[in-house]
Protein backbone atom coordinates (compact mmCIF):
# COMPACT_ATOMS: atom_id res chain seq x y z
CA UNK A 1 95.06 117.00 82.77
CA UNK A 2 97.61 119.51 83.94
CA UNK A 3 100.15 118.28 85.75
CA UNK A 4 100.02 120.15 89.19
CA UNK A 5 103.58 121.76 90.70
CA UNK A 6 104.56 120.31 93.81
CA UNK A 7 107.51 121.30 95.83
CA UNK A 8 108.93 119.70 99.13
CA UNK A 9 108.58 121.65 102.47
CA UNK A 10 110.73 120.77 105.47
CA UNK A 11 108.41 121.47 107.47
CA UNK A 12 105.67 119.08 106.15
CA UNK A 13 103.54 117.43 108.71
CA UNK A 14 103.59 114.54 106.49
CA UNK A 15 106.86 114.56 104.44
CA UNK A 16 108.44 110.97 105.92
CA UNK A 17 112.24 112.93 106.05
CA UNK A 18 110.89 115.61 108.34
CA UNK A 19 112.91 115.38 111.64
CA UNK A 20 109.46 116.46 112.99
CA UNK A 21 107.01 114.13 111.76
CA UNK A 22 105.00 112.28 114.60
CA UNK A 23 106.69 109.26 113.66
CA UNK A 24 104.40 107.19 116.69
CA UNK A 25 101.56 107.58 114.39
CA UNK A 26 103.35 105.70 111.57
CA UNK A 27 101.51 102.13 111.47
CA UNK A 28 104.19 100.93 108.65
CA UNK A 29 106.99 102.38 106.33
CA UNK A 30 108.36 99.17 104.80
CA UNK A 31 106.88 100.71 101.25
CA UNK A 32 109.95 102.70 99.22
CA UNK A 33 107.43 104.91 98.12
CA UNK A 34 104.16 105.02 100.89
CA UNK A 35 103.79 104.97 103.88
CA UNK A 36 100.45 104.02 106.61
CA UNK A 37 99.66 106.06 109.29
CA UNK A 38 96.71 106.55 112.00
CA UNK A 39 95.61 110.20 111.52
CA UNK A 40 96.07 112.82 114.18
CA UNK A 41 92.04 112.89 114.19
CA UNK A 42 90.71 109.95 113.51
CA UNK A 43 86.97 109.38 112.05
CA UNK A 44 87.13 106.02 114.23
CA UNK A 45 89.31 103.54 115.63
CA UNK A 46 90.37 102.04 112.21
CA UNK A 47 91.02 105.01 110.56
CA UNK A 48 94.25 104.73 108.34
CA UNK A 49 96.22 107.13 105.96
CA UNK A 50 98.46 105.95 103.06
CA UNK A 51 100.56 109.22 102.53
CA UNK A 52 103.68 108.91 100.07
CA UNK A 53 106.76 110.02 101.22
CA UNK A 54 107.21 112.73 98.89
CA UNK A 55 104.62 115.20 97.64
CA UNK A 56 102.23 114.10 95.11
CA UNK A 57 98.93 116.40 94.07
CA UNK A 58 96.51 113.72 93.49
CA UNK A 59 96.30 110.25 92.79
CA UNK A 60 95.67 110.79 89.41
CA UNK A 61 99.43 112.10 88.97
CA UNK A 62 100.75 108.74 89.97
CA UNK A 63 103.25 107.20 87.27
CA UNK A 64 102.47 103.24 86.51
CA UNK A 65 104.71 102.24 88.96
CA UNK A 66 103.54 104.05 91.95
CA UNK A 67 100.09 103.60 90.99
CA UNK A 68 100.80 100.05 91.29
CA UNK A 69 102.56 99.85 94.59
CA UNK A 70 99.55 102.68 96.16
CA UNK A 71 97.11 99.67 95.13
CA UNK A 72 98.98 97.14 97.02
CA UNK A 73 98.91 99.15 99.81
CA UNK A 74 95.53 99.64 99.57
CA UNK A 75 94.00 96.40 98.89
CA UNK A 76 96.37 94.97 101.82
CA UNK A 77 94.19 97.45 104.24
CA UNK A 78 91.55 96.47 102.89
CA UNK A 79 91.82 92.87 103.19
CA UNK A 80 92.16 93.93 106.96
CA UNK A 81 89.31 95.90 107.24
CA UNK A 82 86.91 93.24 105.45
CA UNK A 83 88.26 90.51 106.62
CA UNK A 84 90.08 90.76 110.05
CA UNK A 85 87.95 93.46 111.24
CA UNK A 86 84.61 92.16 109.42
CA UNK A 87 84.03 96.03 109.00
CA UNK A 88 82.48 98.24 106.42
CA UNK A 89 84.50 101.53 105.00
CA UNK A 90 84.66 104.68 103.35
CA UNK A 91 87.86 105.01 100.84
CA UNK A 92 88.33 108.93 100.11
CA UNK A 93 91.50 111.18 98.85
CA UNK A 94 92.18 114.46 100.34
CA UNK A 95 93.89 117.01 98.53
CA UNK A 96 95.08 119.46 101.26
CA UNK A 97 96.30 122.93 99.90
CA UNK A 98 99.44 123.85 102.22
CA UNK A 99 101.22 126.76 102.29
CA UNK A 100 103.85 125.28 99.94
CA UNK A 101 101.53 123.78 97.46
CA UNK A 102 99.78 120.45 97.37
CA UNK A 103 100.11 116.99 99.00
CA UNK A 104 97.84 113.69 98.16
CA UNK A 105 97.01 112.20 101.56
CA UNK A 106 94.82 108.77 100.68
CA UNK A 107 92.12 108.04 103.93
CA UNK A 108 90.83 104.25 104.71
């Protein structure tokens, strides 16, 4: 697969150093590489984003390492939504073209 060019933008909605980035909708940044989020529109209550703090196309460019720490994250949230929240979901990745290029932004 071809690897996809990504730049940074300072002006990002998501990019975790933007001075600008709605940092009340960050749910936890503990990750060196991830962080959670609740989306600025929500499909429900529980909606959550794992975006990582710098660009990355798609999931499918993650190196061993970050692939491994995205799972984590993911299987922690979950473990919340299954078995705190006794919910169902829907797990989808959305590749958003931006002016600048491409950013992954992962949806629970």
């Amino acid at each position: 697969m071809k690897r996809v060019k990504v730049q940074e933008d300072k002006d990002c909605w998501f990019c975790f150093d933007n001075e600008s980035i709605d940092r009340d909708l960050i749910v936890w940044s503990q990750s060196e590489n991830f962080y959670i989020a609740m989306p600025k529109g929500p499909v429900c209550d529980d909606h959550f984003l794992i975006v990582p703090k710098k660009h990355i196309a798609h999931s499918l460019e993650l190196q061993d390492d970050l692939e491994e720490e995205f799972e984590q994250l993911r299987d922690f949230l979950l473990d919340y939504i299954m078995n705190v929240k006794r919910m169902d979901y829907v797990y989808f990745e959305r590749n958003s073209p931006f002016k600048f290029e491409k950013a992954a932004h992962m949806n629970l």
